[in-house]
N, C-alpha and C. Protein backbone atom coordinates (compact mmCIF):
# COMPACT_ATOMS: atom_id res chain seq x y z
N UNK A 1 3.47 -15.49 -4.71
CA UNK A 1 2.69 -15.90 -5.85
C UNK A 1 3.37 -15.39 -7.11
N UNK A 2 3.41 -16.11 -7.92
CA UNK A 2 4.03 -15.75 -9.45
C UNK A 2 3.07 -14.66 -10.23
N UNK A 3 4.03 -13.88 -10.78
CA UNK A 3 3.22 -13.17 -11.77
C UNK A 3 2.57 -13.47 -12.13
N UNK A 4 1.67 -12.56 -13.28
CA UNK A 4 0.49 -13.73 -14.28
C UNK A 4 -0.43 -12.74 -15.15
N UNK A 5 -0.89 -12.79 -16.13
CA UNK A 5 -1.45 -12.01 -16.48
C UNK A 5 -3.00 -12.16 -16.63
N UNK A 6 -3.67 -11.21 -15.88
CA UNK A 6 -5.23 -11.46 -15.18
C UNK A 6 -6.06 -10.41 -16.70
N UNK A 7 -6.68 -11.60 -17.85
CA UNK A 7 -7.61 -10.98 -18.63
C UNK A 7 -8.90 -10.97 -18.81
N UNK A 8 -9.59 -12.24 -18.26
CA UNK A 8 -10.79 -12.55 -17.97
C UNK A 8 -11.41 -12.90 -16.86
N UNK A 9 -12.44 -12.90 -16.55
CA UNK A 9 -13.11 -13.02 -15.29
C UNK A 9 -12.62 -14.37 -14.72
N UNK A 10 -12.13 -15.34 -15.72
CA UNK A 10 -11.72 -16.56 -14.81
C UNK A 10 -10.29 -16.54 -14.46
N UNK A 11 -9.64 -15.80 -15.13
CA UNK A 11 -8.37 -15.52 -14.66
C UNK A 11 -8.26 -15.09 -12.96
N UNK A 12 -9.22 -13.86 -13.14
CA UNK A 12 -9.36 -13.06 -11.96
C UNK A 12 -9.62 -14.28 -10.68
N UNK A 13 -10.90 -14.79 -11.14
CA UNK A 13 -11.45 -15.89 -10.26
C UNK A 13 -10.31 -16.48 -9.87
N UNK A 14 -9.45 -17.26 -10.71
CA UNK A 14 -8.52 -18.55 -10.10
C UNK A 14 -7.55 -17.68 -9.24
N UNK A 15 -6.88 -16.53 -9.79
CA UNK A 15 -6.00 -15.82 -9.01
C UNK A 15 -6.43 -15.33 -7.95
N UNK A 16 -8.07 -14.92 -7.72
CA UNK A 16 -8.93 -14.80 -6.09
C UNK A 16 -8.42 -16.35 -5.24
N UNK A 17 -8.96 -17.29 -5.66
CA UNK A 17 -8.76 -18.16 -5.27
C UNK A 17 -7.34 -18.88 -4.27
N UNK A 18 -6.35 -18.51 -5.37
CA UNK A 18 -5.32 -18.58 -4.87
C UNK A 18 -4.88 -17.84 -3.79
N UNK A 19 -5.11 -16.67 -4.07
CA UNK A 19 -4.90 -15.52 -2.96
C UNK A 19 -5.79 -16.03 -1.40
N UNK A 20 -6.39 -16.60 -1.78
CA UNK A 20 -7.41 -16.81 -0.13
C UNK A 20 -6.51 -18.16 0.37
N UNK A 21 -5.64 -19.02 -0.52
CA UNK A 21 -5.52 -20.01 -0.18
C UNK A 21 -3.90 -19.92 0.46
N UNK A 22 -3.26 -18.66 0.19
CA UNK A 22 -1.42 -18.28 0.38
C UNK A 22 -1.93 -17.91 1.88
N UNK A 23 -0.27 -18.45 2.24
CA UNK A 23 -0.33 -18.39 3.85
C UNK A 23 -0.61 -17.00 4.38
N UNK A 24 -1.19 -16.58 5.36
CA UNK A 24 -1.63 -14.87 6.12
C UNK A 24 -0.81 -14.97 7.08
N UNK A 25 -0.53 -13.31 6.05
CA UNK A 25 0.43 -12.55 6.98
C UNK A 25 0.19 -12.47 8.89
N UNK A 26 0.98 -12.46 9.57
CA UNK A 26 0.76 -12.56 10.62
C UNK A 26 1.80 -11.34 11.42
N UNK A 27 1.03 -10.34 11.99
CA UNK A 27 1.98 -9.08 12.47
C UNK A 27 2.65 -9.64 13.59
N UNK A 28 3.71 -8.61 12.90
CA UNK A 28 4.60 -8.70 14.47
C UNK A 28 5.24 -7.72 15.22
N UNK A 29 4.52 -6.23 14.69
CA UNK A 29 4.35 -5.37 15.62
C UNK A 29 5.33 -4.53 14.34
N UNK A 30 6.09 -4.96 13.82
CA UNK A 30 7.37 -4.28 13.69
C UNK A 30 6.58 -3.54 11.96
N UNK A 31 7.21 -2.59 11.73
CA UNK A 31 6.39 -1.87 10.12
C UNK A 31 7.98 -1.41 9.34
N UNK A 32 8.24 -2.16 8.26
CA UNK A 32 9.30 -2.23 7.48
C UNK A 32 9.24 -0.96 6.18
N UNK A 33 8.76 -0.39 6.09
CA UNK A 33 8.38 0.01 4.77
C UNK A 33 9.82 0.00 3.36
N UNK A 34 10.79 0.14 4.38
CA UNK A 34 12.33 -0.13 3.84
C UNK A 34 12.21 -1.45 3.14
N UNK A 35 11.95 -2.79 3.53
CA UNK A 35 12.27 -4.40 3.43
C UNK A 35 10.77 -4.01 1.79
N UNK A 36 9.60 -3.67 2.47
CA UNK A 36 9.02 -4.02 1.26
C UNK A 36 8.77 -3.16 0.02
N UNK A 37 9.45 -1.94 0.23
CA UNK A 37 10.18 -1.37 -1.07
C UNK A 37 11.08 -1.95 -1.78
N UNK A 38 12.16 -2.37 -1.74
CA UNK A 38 13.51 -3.38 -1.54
C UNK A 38 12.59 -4.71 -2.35
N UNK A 39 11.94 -5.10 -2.04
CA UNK A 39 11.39 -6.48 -2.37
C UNK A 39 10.94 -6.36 -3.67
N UNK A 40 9.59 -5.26 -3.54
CA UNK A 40 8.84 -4.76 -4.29
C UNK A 40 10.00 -4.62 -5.98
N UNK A 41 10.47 -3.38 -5.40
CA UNK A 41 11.17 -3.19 -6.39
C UNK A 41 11.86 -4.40 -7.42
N UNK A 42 12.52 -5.26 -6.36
CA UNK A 42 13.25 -6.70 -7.16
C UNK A 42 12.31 -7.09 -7.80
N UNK A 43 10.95 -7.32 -7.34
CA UNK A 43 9.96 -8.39 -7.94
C UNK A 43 9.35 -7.69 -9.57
N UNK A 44 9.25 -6.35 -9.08
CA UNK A 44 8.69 -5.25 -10.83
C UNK A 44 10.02 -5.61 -11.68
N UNK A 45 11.58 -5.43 -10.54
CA UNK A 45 12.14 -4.97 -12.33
C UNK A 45 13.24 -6.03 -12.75
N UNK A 46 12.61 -7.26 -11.87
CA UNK A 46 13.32 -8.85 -12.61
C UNK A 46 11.91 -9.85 -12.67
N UNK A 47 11.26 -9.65 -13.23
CA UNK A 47 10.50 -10.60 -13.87
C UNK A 47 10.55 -10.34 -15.72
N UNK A 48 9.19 -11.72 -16.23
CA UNK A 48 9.08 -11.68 -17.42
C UNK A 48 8.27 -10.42 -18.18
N UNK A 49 7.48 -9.67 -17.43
CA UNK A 49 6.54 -9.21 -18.04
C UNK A 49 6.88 -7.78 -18.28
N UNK A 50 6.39 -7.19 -19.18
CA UNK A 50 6.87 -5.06 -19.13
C UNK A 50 5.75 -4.30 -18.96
N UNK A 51 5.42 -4.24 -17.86
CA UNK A 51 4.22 -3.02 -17.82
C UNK A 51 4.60 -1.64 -18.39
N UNK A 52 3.01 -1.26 -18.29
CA UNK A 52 2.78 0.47 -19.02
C UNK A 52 2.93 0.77 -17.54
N UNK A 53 2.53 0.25 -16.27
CA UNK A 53 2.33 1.05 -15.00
C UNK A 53 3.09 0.25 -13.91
N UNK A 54 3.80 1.04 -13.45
CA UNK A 54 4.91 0.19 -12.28
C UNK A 54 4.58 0.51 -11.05
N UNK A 55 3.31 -0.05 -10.03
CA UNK A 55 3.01 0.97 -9.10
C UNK A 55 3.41 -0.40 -7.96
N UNK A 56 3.41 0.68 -6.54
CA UNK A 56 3.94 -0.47 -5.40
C UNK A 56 2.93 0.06 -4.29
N UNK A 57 2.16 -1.10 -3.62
CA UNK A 57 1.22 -0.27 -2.90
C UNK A 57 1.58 -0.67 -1.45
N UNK A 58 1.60 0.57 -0.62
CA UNK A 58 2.10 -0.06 1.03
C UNK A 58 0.83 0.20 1.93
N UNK A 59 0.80 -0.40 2.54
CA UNK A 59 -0.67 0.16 4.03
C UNK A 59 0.34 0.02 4.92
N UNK A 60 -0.16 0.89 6.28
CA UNK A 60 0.01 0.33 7.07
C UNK A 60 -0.60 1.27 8.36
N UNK A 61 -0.45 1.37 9.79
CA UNK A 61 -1.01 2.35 10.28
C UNK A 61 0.39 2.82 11.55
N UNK A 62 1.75 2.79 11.11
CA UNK A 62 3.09 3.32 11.89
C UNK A 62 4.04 3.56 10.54
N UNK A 63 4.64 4.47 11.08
CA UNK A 63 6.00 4.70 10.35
C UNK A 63 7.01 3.49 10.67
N UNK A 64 8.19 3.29 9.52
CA UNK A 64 9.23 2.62 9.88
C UNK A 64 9.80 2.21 11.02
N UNK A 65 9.93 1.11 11.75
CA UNK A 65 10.44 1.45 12.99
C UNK A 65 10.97 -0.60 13.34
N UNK A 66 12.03 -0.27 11.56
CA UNK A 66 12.56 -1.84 12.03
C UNK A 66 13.80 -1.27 11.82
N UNK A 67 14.68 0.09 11.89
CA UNK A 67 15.78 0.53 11.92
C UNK A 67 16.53 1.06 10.61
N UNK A 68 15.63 1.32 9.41
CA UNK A 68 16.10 1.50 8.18
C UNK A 68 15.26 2.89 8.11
N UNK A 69 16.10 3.75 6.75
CA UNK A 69 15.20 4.84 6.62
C UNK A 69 14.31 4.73 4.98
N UNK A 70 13.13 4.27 4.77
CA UNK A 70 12.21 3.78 3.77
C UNK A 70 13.63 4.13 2.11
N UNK A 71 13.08 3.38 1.88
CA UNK A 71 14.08 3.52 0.41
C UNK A 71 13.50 4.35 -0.52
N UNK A 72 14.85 5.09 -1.23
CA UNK A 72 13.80 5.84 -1.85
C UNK A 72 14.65 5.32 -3.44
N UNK A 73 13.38 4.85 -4.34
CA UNK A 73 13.56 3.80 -5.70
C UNK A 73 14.60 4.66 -6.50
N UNK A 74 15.47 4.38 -7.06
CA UNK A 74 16.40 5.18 -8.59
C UNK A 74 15.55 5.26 -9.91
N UNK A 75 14.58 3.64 -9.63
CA UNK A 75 13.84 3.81 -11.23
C UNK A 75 12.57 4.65 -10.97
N UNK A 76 12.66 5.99 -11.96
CA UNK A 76 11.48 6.61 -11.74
C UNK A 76 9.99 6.32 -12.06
N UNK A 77 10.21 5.34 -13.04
CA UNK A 77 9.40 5.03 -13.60
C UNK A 77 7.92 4.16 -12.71
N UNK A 78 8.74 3.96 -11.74
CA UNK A 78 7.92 3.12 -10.48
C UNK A 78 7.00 4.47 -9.71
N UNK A 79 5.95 3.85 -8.94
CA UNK A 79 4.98 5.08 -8.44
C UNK A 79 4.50 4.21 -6.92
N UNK A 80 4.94 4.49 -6.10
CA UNK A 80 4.67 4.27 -4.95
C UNK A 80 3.34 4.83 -3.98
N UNK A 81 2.02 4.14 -3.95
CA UNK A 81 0.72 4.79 -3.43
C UNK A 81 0.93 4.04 -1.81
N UNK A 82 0.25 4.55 -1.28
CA UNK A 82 -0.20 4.18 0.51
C UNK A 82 -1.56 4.69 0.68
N UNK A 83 -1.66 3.25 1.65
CA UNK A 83 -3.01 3.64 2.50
C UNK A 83 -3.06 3.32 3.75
N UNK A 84 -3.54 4.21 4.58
CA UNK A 84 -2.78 4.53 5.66
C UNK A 84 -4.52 3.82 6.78
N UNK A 85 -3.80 3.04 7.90
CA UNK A 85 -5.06 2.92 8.92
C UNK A 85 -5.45 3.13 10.41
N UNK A 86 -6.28 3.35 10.48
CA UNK A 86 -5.87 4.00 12.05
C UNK A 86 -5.00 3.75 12.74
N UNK A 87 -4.57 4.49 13.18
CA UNK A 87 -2.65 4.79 14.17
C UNK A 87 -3.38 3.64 15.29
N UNK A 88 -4.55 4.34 15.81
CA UNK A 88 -4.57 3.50 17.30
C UNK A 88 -5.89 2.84 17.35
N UNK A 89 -6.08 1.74 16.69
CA UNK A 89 -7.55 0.99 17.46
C UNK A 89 -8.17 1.60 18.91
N UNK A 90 -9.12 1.38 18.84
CA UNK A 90 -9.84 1.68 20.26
C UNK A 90 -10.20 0.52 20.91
N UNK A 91 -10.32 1.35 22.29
CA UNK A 91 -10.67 0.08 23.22
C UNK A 91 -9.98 0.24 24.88
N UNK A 92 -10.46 -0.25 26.03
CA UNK A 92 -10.24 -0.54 27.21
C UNK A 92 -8.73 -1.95 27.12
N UNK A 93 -8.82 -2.23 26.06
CA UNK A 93 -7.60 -3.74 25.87
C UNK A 93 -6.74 -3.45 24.95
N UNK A 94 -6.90 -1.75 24.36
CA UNK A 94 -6.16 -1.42 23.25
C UNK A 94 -4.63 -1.93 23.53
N UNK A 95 -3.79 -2.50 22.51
CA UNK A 95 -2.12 -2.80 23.34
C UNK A 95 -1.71 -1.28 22.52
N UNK A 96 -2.37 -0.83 22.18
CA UNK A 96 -1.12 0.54 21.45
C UNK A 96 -1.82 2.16 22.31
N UNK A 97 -2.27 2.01 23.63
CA UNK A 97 -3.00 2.90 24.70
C UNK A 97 -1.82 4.00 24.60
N UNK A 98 -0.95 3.46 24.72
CA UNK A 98 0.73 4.05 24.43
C UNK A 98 1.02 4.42 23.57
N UNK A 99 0.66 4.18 22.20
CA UNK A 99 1.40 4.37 20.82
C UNK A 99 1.48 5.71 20.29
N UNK A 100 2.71 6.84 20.19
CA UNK A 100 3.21 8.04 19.68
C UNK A 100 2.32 8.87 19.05
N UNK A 101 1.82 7.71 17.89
CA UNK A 101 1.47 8.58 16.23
C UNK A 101 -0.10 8.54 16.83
N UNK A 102 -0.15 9.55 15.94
CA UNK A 102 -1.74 9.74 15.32
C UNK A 102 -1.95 9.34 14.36
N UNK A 103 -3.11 9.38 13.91
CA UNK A 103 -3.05 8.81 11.81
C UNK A 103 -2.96 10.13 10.95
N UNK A 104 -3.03 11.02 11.66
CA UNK A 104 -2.69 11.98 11.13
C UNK A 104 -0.98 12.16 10.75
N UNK A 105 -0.21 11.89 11.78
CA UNK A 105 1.33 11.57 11.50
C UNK A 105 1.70 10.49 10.55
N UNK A 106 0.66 9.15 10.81
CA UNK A 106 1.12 8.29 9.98
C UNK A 106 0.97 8.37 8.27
N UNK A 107 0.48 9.61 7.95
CA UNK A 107 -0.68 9.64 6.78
C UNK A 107 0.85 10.83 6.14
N UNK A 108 1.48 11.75 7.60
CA UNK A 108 2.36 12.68 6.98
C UNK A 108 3.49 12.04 6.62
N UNK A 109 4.20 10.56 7.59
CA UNK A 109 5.05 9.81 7.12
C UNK A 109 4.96 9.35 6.17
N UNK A 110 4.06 8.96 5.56
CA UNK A 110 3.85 8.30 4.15
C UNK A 110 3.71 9.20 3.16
N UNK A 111 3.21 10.10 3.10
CA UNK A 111 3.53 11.14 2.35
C UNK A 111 5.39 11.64 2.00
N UNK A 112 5.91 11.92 2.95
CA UNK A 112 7.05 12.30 2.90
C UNK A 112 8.24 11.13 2.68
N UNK A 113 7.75 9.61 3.27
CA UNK A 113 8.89 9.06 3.39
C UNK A 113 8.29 7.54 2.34
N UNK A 114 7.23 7.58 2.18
CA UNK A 114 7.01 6.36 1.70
C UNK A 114 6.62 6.35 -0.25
N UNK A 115 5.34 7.32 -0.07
CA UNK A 115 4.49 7.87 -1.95
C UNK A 115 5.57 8.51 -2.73
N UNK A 116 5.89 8.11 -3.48
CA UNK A 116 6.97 8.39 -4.71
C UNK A 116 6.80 8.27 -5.94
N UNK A 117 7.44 9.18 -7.02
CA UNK A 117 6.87 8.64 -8.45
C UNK A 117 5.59 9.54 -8.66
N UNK A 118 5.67 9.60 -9.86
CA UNK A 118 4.69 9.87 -10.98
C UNK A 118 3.28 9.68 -10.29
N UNK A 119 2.71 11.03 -9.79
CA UNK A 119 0.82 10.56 -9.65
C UNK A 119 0.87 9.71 -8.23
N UNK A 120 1.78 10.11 -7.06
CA UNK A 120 2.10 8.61 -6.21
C UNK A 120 0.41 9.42 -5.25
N UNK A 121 0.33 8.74 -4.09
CA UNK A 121 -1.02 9.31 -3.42
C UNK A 121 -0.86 8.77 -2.17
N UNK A 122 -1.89 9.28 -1.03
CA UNK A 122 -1.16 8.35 -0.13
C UNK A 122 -3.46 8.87 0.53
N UNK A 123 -3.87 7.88 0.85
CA UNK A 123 -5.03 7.98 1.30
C UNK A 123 -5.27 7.15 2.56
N UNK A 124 -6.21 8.07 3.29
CA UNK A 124 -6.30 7.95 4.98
C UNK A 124 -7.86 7.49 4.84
N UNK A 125 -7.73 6.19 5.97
CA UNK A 125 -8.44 5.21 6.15
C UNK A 125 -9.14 5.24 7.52
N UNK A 126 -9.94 6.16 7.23
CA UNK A 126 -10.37 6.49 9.19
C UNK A 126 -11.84 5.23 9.91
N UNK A 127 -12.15 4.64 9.02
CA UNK A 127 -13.76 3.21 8.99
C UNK A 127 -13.75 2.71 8.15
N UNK A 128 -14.44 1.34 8.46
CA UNK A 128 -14.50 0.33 8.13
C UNK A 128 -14.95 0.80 6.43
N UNK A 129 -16.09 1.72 6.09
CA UNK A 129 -16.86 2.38 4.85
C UNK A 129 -15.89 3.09 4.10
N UNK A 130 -14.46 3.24 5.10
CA UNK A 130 -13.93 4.09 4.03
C UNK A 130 -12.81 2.93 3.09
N UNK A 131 -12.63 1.65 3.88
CA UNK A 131 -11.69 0.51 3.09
C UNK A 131 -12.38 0.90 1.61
N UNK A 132 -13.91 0.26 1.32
CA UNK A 132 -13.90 -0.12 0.16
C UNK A 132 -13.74 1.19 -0.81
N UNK A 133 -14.35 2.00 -0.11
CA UNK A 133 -13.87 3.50 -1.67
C UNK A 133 -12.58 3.64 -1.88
N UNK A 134 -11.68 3.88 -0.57
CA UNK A 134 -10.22 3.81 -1.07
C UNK A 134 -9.77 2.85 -1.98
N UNK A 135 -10.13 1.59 -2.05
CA UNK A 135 -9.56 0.71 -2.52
C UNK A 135 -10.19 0.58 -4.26
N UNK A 136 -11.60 0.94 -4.16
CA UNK A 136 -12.26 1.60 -5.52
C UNK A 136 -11.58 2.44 -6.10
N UNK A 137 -11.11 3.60 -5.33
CA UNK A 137 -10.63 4.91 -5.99
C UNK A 137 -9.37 4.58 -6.67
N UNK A 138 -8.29 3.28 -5.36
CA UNK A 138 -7.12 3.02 -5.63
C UNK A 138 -7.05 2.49 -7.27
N UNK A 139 -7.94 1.65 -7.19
CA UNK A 139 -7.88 0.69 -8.56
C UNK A 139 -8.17 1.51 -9.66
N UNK A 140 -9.21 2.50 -9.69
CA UNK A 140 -9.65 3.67 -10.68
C UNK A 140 -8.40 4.40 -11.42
N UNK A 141 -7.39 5.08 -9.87
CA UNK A 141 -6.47 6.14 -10.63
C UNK A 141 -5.18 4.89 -11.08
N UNK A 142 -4.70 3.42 -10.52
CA UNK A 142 -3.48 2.91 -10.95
C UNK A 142 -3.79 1.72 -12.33
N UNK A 143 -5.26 1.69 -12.24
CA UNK A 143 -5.89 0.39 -13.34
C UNK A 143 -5.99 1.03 -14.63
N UNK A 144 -7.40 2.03 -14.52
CA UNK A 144 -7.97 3.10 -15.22
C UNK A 144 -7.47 4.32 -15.88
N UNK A 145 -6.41 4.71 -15.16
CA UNK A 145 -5.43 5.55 -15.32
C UNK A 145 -6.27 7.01 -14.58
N UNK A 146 -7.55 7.42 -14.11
CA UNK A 146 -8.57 8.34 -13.86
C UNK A 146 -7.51 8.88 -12.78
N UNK A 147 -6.89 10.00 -12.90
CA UNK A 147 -5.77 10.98 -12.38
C UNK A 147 -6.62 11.73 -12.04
N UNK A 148 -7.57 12.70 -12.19
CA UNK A 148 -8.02 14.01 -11.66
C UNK A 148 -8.48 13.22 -9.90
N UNK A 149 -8.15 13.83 -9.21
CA UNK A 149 -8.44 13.56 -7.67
C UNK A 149 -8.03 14.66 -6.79
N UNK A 150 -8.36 14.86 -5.49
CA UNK A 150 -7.45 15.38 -4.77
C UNK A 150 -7.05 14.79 -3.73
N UNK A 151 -5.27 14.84 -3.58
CA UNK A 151 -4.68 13.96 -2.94
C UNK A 151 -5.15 13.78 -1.68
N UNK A 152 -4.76 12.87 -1.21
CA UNK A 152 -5.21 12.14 -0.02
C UNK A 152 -6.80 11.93 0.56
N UNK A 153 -7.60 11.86 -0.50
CA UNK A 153 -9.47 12.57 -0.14
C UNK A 153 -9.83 11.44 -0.75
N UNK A 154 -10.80 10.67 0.16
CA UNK A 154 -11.58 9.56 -0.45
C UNK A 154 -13.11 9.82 -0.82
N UNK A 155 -12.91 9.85 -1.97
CA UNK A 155 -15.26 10.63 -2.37
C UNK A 155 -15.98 9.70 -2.22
């Protein structure tokens, strides 16, 4: 989707819109955080527009593991946040019964290898109740600029 600059509620609206209508992502097991730093980055610092705030936001619930080691940006000016989701679904049909991490590891990988920059954060996503505050809080400290928090803690 093209940049754009979102000032009024119908802005917001048409750009909702659009967003429901772009093709979904579809996993494929594999978690890049390398490819969409790399991307990220191209897309902030070759377009038309100059932000006050250069932030890049990653989820996911595994560390890297498509053979790269996460990039780490030259422009400082960029601020890299994560939100991290349960390592292992539950369940008798779980396919990750097997899977290494905890979300506790995945929450330390992102901390160490992914949140970068100025104010970066990295917040753990343990229920369904905790999506929408994180994502409240997210928009508060990168929209709002509201910095006082403590890292990784969703209120």
């Amino acid at each position: 989707m093209p940049w754009r600059i979102i000032e009024k509620a119908e802005d917001a609206n048409a750009f909702a819109s659009e967003l429901e209508q772009a093709p979904k992502f579809s996993p494929s097991g594999r978690t890049s955080i390398f490819s969409v730093l790399a991307e990220a980055n191209s897309l902030i610092l070759n377009n038309q527009y100059v932000g006050t705030r250069l932030i890049i936001d990653i989820s996911g619930n595994g560390p890297e593991n498509s053979g790269h080691k996460p990039l780490r940006l030259k422009d400082r000016r960029i601020t890299v946040n994560g939100l991290v989701f349960p390592a292992r679904p539950s369940g008798a049909d779980d396919p990750y019964r097997n899977y290494p991490y905890t979300t506790s590891d995945v929450v330390n990988y992102f901390r160490t290898s992914g949140a970068q920059g100025s104010g970066a954060f990295v917040f753990r996503i343990d229920t369904e109740a905790d999506i929408e505050r994180a994502i409240l809080r997210k928009l508060l400290i990168e929209i709002a600029g509201i910095l006082s928090r403590r890292a990784g803690e969703i209120p």
